[in-house]
Protein backbone atom coordinates (compact mmCIF):
# COMPACT_ATOMS: atom_id res chain seq x y z
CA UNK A 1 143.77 87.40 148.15
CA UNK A 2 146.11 85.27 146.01
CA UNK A 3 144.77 82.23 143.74
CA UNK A 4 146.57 79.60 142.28
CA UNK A 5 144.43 78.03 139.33
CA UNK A 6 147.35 75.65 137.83
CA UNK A 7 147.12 72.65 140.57
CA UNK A 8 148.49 69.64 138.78
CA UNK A 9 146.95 66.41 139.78
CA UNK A 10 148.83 63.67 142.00
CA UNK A 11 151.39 66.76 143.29
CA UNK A 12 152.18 68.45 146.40
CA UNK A 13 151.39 71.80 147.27
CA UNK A 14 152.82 73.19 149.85
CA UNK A 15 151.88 76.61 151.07
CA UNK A 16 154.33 78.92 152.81
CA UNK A 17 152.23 81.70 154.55
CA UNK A 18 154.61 84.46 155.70
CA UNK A 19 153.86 86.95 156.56
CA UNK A 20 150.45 85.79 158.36
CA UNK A 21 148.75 89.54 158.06
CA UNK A 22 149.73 89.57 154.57
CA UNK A 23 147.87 86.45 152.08
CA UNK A 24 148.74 88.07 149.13
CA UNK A 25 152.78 87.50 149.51
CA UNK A 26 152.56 84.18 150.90
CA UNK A 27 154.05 81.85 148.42
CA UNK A 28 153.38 78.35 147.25
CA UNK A 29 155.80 75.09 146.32
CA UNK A 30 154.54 72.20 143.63
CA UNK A 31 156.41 68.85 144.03
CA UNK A 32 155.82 66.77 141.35
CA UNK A 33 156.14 62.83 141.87
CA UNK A 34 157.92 61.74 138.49
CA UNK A 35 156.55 58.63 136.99
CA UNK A 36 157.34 56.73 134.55
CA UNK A 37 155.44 58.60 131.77
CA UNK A 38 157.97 61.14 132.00
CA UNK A 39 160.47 58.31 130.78
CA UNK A 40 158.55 57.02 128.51
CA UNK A 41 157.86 60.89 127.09
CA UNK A 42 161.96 61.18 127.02
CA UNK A 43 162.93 57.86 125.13
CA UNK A 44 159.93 58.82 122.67
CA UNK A 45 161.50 62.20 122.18
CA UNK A 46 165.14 60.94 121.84
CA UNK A 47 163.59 58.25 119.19
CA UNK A 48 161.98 60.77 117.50
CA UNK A 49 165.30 62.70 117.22
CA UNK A 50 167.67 59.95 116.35
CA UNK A 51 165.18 58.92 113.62
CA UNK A 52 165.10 62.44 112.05
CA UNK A 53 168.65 62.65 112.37
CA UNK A 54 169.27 59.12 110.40
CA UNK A 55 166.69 60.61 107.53
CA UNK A 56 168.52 63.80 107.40
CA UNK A 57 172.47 61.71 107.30
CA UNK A 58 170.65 59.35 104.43
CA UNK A 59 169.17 62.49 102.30
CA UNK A 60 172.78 64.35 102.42
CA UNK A 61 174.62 61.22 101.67
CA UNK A 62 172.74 60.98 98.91
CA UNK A 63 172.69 64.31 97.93
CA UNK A 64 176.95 64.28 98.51
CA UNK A 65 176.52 61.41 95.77
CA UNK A 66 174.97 63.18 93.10
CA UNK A 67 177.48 66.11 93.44
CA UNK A 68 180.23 63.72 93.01
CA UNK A 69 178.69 62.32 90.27
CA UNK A 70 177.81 65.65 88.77
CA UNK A 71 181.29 66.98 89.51
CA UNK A 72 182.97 63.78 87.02
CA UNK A 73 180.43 64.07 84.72
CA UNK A 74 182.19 67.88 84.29
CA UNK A 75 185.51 66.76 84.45
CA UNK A 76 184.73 64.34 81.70
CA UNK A 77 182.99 66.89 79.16
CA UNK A 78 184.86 68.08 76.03
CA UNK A 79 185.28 71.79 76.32
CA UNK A 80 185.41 73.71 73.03
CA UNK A 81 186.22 77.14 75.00
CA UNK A 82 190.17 75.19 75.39
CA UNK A 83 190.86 74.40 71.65
């Protein structure tokens, strides 16, 4: 004897019982019905996304700044190793 615990509310099930002698290799389908919570799960993942993408562009822009800075701060400096 097979059981299936994982039924999913407001889905198909569709049982395919072959061979008839044998329950325990019958197989079953799930057809889920898509709604429109699984759109509105997708455009809340892709916003989440794009918005940790623009923090990460804004924190290395930043961070390419203060290298540059750093860098002609460098090329600036008097060094007494050269004289």
């Amino acid at each position: 004897m097979k059981e299936w615990t994982a039924i999913i509310p407001n889905s198909q099930l569709i049982v395919i019982p072959f061979p008839q002698n044998q329950p325990s290799s019958w197989s079953a389908k799930l057809y889920l019905t898509p709604s429109n919570s699984v759109l509105l799960t997708a455009i809340a993942l892709i916003g989440v996304c794009v918005f940790i993408l623009v923090i990460i562009g804004i924190l290395h822009w930043k961070e390419k700044k203060a290298d540059d800075r750093e860098k002609r701060q460098e090329a600036h400096r008097f060094h007494f190793d050269a004289m």
